[in-house]
Protein backbone atom coordinates (compact mmCIF):
# COMPACT_ATOMS: atom_id res chain seq x y z
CA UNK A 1 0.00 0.00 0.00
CA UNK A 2 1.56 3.08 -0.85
CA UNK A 3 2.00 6.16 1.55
CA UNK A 4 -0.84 8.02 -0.63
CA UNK A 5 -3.42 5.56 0.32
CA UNK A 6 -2.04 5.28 3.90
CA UNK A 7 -2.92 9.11 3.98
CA UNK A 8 -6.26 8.57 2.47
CA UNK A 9 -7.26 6.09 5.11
CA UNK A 10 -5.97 7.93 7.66
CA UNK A 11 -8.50 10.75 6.50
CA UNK A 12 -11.25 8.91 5.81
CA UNK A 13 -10.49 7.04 9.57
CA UNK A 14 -10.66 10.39 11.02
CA UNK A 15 -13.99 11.96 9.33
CA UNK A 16 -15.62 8.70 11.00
CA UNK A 17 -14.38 9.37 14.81
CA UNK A 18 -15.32 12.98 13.91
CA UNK A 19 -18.69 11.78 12.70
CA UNK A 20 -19.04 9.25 16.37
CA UNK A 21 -19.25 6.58 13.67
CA UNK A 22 -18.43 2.77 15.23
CA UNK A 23 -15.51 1.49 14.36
CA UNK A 24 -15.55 -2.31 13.87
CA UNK A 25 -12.50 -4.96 13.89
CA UNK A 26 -12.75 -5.68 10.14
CA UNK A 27 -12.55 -1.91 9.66
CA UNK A 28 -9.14 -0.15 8.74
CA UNK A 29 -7.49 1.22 11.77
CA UNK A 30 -4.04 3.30 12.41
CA UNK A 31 -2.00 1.08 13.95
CA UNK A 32 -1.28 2.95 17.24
CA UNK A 33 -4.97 3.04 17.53
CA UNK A 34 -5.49 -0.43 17.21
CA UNK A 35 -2.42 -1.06 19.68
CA UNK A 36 -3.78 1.80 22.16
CA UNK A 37 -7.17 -0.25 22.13
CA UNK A 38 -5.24 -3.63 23.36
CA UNK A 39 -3.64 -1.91 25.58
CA UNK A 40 -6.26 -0.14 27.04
CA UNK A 41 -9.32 -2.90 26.89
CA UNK A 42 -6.85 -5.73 28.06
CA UNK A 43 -6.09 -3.38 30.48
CA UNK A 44 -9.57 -3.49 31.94
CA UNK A 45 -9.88 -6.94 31.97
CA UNK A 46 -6.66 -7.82 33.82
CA UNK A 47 -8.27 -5.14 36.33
CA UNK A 48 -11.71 -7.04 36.82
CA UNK A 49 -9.86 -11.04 37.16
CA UNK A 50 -7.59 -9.61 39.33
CA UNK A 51 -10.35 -7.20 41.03
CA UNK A 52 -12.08 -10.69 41.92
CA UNK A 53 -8.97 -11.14 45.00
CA UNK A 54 -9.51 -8.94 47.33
CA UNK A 55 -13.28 -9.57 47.51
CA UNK A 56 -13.22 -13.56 47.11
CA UNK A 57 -11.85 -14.02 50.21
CA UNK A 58 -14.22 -12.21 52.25
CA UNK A 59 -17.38 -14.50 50.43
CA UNK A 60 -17.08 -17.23 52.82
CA UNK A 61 -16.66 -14.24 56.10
CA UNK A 62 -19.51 -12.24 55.41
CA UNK A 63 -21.58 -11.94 57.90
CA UNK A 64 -25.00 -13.39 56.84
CA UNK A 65 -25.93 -15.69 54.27
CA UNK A 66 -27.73 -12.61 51.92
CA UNK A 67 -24.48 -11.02 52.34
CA UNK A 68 -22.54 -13.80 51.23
CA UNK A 69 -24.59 -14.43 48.37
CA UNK A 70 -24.82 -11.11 47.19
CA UNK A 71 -20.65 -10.58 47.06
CA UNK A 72 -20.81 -14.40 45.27
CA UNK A 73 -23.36 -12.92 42.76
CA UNK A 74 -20.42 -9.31 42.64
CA UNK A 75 -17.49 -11.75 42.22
CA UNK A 76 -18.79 -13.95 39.34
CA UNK A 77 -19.90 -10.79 37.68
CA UNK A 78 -16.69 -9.36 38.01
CA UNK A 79 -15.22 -12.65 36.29
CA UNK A 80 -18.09 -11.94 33.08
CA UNK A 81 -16.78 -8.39 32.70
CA UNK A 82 -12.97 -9.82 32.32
CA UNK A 83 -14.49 -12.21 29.61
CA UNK A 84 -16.74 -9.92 27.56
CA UNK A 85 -13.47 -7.30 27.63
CA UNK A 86 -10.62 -10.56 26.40
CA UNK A 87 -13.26 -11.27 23.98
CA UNK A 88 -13.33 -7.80 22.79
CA UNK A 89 -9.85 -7.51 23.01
CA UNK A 90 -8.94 -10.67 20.86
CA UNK A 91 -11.40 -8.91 17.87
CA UNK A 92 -7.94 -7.17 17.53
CA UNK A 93 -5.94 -9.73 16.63
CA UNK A 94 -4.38 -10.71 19.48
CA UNK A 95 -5.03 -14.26 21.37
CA UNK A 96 -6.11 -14.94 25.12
CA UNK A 97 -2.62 -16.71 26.28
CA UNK A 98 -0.69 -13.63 24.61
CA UNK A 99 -2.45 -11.60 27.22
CA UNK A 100 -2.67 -13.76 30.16
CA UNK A 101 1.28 -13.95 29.05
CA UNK A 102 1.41 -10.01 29.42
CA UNK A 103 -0.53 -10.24 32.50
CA UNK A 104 1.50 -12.93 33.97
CA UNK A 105 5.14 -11.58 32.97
CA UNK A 106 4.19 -8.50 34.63
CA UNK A 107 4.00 -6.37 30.65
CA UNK A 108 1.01 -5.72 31.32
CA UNK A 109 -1.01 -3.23 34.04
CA UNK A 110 -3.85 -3.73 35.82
CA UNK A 111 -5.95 -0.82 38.20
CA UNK A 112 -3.68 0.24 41.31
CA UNK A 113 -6.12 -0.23 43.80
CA UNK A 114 -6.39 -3.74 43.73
CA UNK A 115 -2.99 -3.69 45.60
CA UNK A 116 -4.09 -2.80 48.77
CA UNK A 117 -5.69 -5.21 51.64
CA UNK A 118 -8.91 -6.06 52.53
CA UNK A 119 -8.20 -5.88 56.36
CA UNK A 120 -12.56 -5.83 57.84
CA UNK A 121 -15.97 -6.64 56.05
CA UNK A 122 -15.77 -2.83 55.93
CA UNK A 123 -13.63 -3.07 53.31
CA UNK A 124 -16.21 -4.66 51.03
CA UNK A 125 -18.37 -1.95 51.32
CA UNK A 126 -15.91 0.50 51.07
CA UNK A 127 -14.87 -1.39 47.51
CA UNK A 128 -18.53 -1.01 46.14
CA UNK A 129 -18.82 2.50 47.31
CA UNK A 130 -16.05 4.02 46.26
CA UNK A 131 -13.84 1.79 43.71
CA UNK A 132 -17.09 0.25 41.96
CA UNK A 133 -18.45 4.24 42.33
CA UNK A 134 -15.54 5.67 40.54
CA UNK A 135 -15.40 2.74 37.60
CA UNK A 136 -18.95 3.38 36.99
CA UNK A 137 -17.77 7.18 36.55
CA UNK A 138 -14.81 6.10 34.16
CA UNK A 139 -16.78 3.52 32.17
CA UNK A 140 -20.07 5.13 31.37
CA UNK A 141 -18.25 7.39 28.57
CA UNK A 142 -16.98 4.23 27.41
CA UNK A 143 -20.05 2.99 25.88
CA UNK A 144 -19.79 5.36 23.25
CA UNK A 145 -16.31 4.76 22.56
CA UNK A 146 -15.19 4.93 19.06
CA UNK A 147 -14.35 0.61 18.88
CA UNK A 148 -17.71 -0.93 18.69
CA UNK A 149 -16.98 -4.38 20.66
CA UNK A 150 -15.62 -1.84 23.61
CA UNK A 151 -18.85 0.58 23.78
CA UNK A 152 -21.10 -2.91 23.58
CA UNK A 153 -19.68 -4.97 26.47
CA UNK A 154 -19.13 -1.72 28.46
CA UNK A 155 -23.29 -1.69 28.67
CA UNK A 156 -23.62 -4.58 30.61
CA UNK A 157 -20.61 -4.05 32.79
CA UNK A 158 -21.82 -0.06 33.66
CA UNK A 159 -25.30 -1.90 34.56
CA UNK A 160 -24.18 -4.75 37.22
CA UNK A 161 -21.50 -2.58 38.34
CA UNK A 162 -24.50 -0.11 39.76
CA UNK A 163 -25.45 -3.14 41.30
CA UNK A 164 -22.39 -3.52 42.80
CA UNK A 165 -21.57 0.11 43.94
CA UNK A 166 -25.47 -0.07 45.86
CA UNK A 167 -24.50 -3.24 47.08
CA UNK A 168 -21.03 -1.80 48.77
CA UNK A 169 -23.02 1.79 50.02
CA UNK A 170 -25.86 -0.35 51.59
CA UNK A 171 -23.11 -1.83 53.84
CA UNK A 172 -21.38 1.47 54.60
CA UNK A 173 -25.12 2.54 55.64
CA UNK A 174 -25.57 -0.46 58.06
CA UNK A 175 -22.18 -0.17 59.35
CA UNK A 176 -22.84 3.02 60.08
CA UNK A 177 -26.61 2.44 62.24
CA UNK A 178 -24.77 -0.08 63.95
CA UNK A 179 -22.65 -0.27 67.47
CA UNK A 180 -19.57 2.25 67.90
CA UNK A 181 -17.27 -0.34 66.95
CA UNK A 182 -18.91 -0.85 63.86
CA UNK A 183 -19.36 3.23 62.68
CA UNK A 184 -15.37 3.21 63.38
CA UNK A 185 -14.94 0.35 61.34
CA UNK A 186 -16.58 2.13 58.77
CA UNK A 187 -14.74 5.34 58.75
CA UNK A 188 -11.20 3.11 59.24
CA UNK A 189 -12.22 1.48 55.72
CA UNK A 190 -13.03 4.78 54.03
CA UNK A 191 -10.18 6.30 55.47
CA UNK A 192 -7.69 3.88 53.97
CA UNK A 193 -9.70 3.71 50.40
CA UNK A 194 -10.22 7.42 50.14
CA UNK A 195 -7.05 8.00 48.65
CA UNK A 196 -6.67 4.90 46.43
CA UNK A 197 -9.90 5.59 44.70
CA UNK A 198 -8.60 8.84 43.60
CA UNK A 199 -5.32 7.46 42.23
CA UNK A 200 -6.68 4.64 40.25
CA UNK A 201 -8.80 7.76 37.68
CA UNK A 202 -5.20 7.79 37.00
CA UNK A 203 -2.45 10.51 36.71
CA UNK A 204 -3.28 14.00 36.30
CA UNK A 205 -3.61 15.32 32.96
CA UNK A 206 -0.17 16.68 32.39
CA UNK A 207 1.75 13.69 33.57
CA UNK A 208 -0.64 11.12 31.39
CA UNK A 209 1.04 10.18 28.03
CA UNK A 210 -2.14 8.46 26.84
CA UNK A 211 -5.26 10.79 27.41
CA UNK A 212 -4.63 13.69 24.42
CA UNK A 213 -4.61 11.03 22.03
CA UNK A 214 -7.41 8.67 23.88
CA UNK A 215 -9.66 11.78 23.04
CA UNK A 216 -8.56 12.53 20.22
CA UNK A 217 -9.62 9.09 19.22
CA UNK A 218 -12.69 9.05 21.26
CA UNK A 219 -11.48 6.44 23.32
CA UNK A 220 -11.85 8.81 26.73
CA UNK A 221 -14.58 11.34 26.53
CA UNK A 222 -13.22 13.02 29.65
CA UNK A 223 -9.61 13.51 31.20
CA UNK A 224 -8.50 11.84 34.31
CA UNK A 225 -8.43 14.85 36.29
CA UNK A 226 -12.34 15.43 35.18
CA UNK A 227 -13.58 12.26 35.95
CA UNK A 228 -11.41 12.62 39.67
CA UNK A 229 -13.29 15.84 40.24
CA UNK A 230 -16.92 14.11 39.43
CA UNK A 231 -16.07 11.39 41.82
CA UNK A 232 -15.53 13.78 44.32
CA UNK A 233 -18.59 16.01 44.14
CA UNK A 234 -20.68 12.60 43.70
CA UNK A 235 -18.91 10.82 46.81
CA UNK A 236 -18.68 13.46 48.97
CA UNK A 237 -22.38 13.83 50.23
CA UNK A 238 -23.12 10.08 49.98
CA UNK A 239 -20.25 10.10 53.01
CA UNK A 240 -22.05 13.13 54.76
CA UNK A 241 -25.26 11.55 54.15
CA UNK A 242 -24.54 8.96 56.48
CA UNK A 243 -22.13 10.33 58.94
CA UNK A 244 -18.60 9.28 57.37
CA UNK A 245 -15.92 12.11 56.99
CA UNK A 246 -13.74 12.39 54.17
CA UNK A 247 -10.21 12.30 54.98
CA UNK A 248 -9.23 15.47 53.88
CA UNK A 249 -8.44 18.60 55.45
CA UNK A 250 -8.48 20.42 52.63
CA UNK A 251 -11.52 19.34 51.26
CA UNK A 252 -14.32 22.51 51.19
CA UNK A 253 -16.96 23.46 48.62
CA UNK A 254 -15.92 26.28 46.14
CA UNK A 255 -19.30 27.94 45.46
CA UNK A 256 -17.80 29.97 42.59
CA UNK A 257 -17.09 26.91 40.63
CA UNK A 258 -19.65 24.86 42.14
CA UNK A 259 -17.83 21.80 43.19
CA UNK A 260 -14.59 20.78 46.16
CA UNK A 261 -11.49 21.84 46.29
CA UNK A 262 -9.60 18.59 47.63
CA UNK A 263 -5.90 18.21 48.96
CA UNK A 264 -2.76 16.97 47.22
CA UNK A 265 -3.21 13.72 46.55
CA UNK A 266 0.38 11.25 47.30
CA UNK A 267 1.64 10.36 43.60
CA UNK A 268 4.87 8.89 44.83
CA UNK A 269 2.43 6.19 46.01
CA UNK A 270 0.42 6.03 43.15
CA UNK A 271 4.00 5.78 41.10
CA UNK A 272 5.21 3.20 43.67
CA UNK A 273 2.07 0.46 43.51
CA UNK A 274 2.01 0.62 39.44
CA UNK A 275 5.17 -0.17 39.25
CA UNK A 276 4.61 -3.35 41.44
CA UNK A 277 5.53 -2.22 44.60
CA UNK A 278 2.09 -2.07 46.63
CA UNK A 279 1.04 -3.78 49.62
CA UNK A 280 -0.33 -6.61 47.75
CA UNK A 281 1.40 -6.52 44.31
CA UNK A 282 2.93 -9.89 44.50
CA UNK A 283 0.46 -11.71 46.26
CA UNK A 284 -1.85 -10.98 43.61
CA UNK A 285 -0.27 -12.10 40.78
CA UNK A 286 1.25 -15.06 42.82
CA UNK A 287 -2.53 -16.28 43.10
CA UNK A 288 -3.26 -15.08 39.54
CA UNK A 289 -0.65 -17.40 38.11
CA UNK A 290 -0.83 -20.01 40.82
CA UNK A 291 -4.62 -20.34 39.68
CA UNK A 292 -3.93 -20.34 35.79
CA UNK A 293 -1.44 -22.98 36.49
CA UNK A 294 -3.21 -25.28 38.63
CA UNK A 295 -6.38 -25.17 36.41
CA UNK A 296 -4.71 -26.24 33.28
CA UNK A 297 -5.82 -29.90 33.79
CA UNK A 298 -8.89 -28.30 33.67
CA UNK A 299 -8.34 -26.40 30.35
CA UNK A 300 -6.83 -29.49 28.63
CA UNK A 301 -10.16 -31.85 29.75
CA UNK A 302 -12.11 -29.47 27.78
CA UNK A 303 -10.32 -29.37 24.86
CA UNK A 304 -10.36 -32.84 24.66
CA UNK A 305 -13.83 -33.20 25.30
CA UNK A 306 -14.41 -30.50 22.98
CA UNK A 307 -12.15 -32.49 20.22
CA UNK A 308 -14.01 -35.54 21.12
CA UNK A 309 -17.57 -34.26 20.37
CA UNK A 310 -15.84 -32.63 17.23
CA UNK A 311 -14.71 -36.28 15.92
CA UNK A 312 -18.25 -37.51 16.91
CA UNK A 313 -20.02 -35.12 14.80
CA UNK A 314 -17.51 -35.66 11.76
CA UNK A 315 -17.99 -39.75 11.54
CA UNK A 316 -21.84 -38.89 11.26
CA UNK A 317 -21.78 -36.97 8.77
CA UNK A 318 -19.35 -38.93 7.15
C-alpha cells in the first residue's frame, strides 16, 4: 500500500471518529490506535480477574448468608466483565494466552487499587462504594467509545456494576446504624480507600502520556483529572449523608465553581504500587498465576472433550 493511500485512510479514519461513527475490527485502523485499544481494553480486563482477589476471600466471612450471596453474585460478575473485555480484546488480533502472558510476565497493568488489603468486612463496602463508584464514573463514557466491541460490552458491565456500587453503600449505611465499633470500622475502611480511589482515575492530565490522544480518538470522553473531580462532588455527600468524613483537610466546597477543592493527593504512592511495589502486588499475581497454572488440567479436559464431540459429529456426517 503506498504512503498516498495510507494518507487517504488515515483521513477517511478520522472523518468517522469525527462523525461518532463505530468502528468495527474488520474496519481499517491506524495502527497505534489499534495497539492503544489492546492496551487499554486488556487493560480493563486484567483489572476485573484480578479485582475478583480482594473480595473472594471475604465470600465465605460475610456476615450473613444474603451477604454472602450477594458478594458471590459481585465476584462472578466481576469474572463476566474480564471475559466480555478478552473477547473484545482478541477482535484485535491478538489471542487470550498472549495476554494472560502479558498479564503474567508483569508487561502488562492492571488498576492500582487492587494492591491494597482487605483488612474488615468494611472493606467490602468500602470497595462497592467508592472503587465500583468511581469505575462506573470512568466507564459510562466508554459505551460510546469509538471501537464498537468496547462501547457494547461496556453496557452490561456499567449496569451490574450499579449493582455492585449499591450493594457496597448499603453496607457502609448499616455499618454506620450499627454499634460504635462498627461506625469506626466504617470510617477506618473509608479512610484507607479514600485515597486509592482517587489514584486509580489515574495521573493528572499533564503527567498522562495516553489521554490527548485517547480523546482525540474518542477512546476517553473526559480527562482523568475530570472524571477525579466528578467522583468527588458525587462521593462526597453520599459520606455526609450517612455520617462518614472524608479524609481530607483540605476538602471545602468552592461555590464559585460549584464543586470541592480537595488536597494533594500522594503520587509517589500512586508511582510506587504501578510499578509493582504495593502492599499486595505480588500476592496478587502469585494467586493469579498459581490459579492459571493449577487449572490447566482443567483447560486441557475441555479441549479434549471439545475435540471428542468434534470427531463424533464428523464420523456422522461422514
Amino acid at each position: 500500500m503506498s504512503e498516498a493511500q495510507i494518507k487517504n485512510l488515515e483521513k477517511e479514519f478520522d472523518a468517522r471518529i469525527a462523525r461518532d461513527e463505530k468502528i468495527e475490527p474488520k474496519d481499517w485502523m491506524p495502527e497505534k490506535y489499534r495497539k492503544t485499544h489492546i492496551r487499554q481494553m486488556s487493560q480493563h480486563a486484567h483489572s476485573e480477574i484480578i479485582g475478583m482477589l480482594p473480595e473472594g476471600n471475604w465470600i465465605s466471612r460475610a456476615p450473613s448468608l444474603r451477604r454472602k450471596v450477594a458478594l458471590l453474585a459481585k465476584v462472578q460478575d466481576e469474572g463476566g466483565h474480564g471475559l466480555y473485555l478478552y473477547s473484545a480484546t482478541e477482535t484485535l488480533g491478538i489471542t487470550r494466552d498472549e495476554l494472560f502472558e502479558q498479564l503474567h510476565s508483569g508487561k502488562a497493568k492492571y488498576s492500582s487499587i487492587f494492591n491494597y488489603p482487605t483488612l474488615t468486612w468494611a472493606d467490602i463496602g468500602a470497595i462497592g462504594w467508592l472503587v465500583d463508584g468511581a469505575a462506573i464514573i470512568n466507564q459510562v463514557p466508554l459505551c460510546s467509545t469509538s471501537f464498537g466491541p468496547y462501547a457494547r460490552a461496556m453496557v452490561r458491565v456499567c449496569k451490574e456494576e450499579s449493582f455492585h456500587q449499591r450493594q457496597g453503600y448499603e453496607i457502609m449505611v448499616k455499618l454506620m446504624k450499627g454499634t460504635p465499633e462498627q461506625k469506626a470500622m466504617a470510617q477506618d475502611a473509608l479512610n484507607r480507600w479514600w485515597w486509592p480511589s482517587l489514584m486509580m482515575l489515574g495521573p493528572t492530565d499533564s503527567e498522562s502520556v495516553h489521554t490527548a490522544q485517547s480523546m482525540k480518538w474518542k477512546l476517553k470522553r473526559k480527562t482523568n483529572d475530570e472524571l477525579r473531580q466528578q467522583f468527588i462532588d458525587q462521593t462526597v455527600p453520599q459520606a455526609e449523608l450517612i455520617g462518614l468524613n472524608i479524609p481530607d483537610e483540605e476538602l471545602k466546597w468552592n461555590k464559585e465553581k460549584k464543586s470541592y477543592d480537595f488536597g494533594t493527593i500522594d503520587w509517589d504512592e500512586f508511582w510506587q504500587v504501578v510499578k509493582g511495589h504495593g502492599p499486595c502486588n505480588k500476592e496478587r499475581m502469585t494467586a493469579r498465576v498459581s490459579a492459571w497454572e493449577n487449572g490447566q488440567w482443567v483447560r486441557d479436559a475441555a479441549m479434549a472433550h471439545a475435540e471428542k464431540q468434534e470427531h463424533k459429529k464428523l464420523n456422522k456426517v461422514g
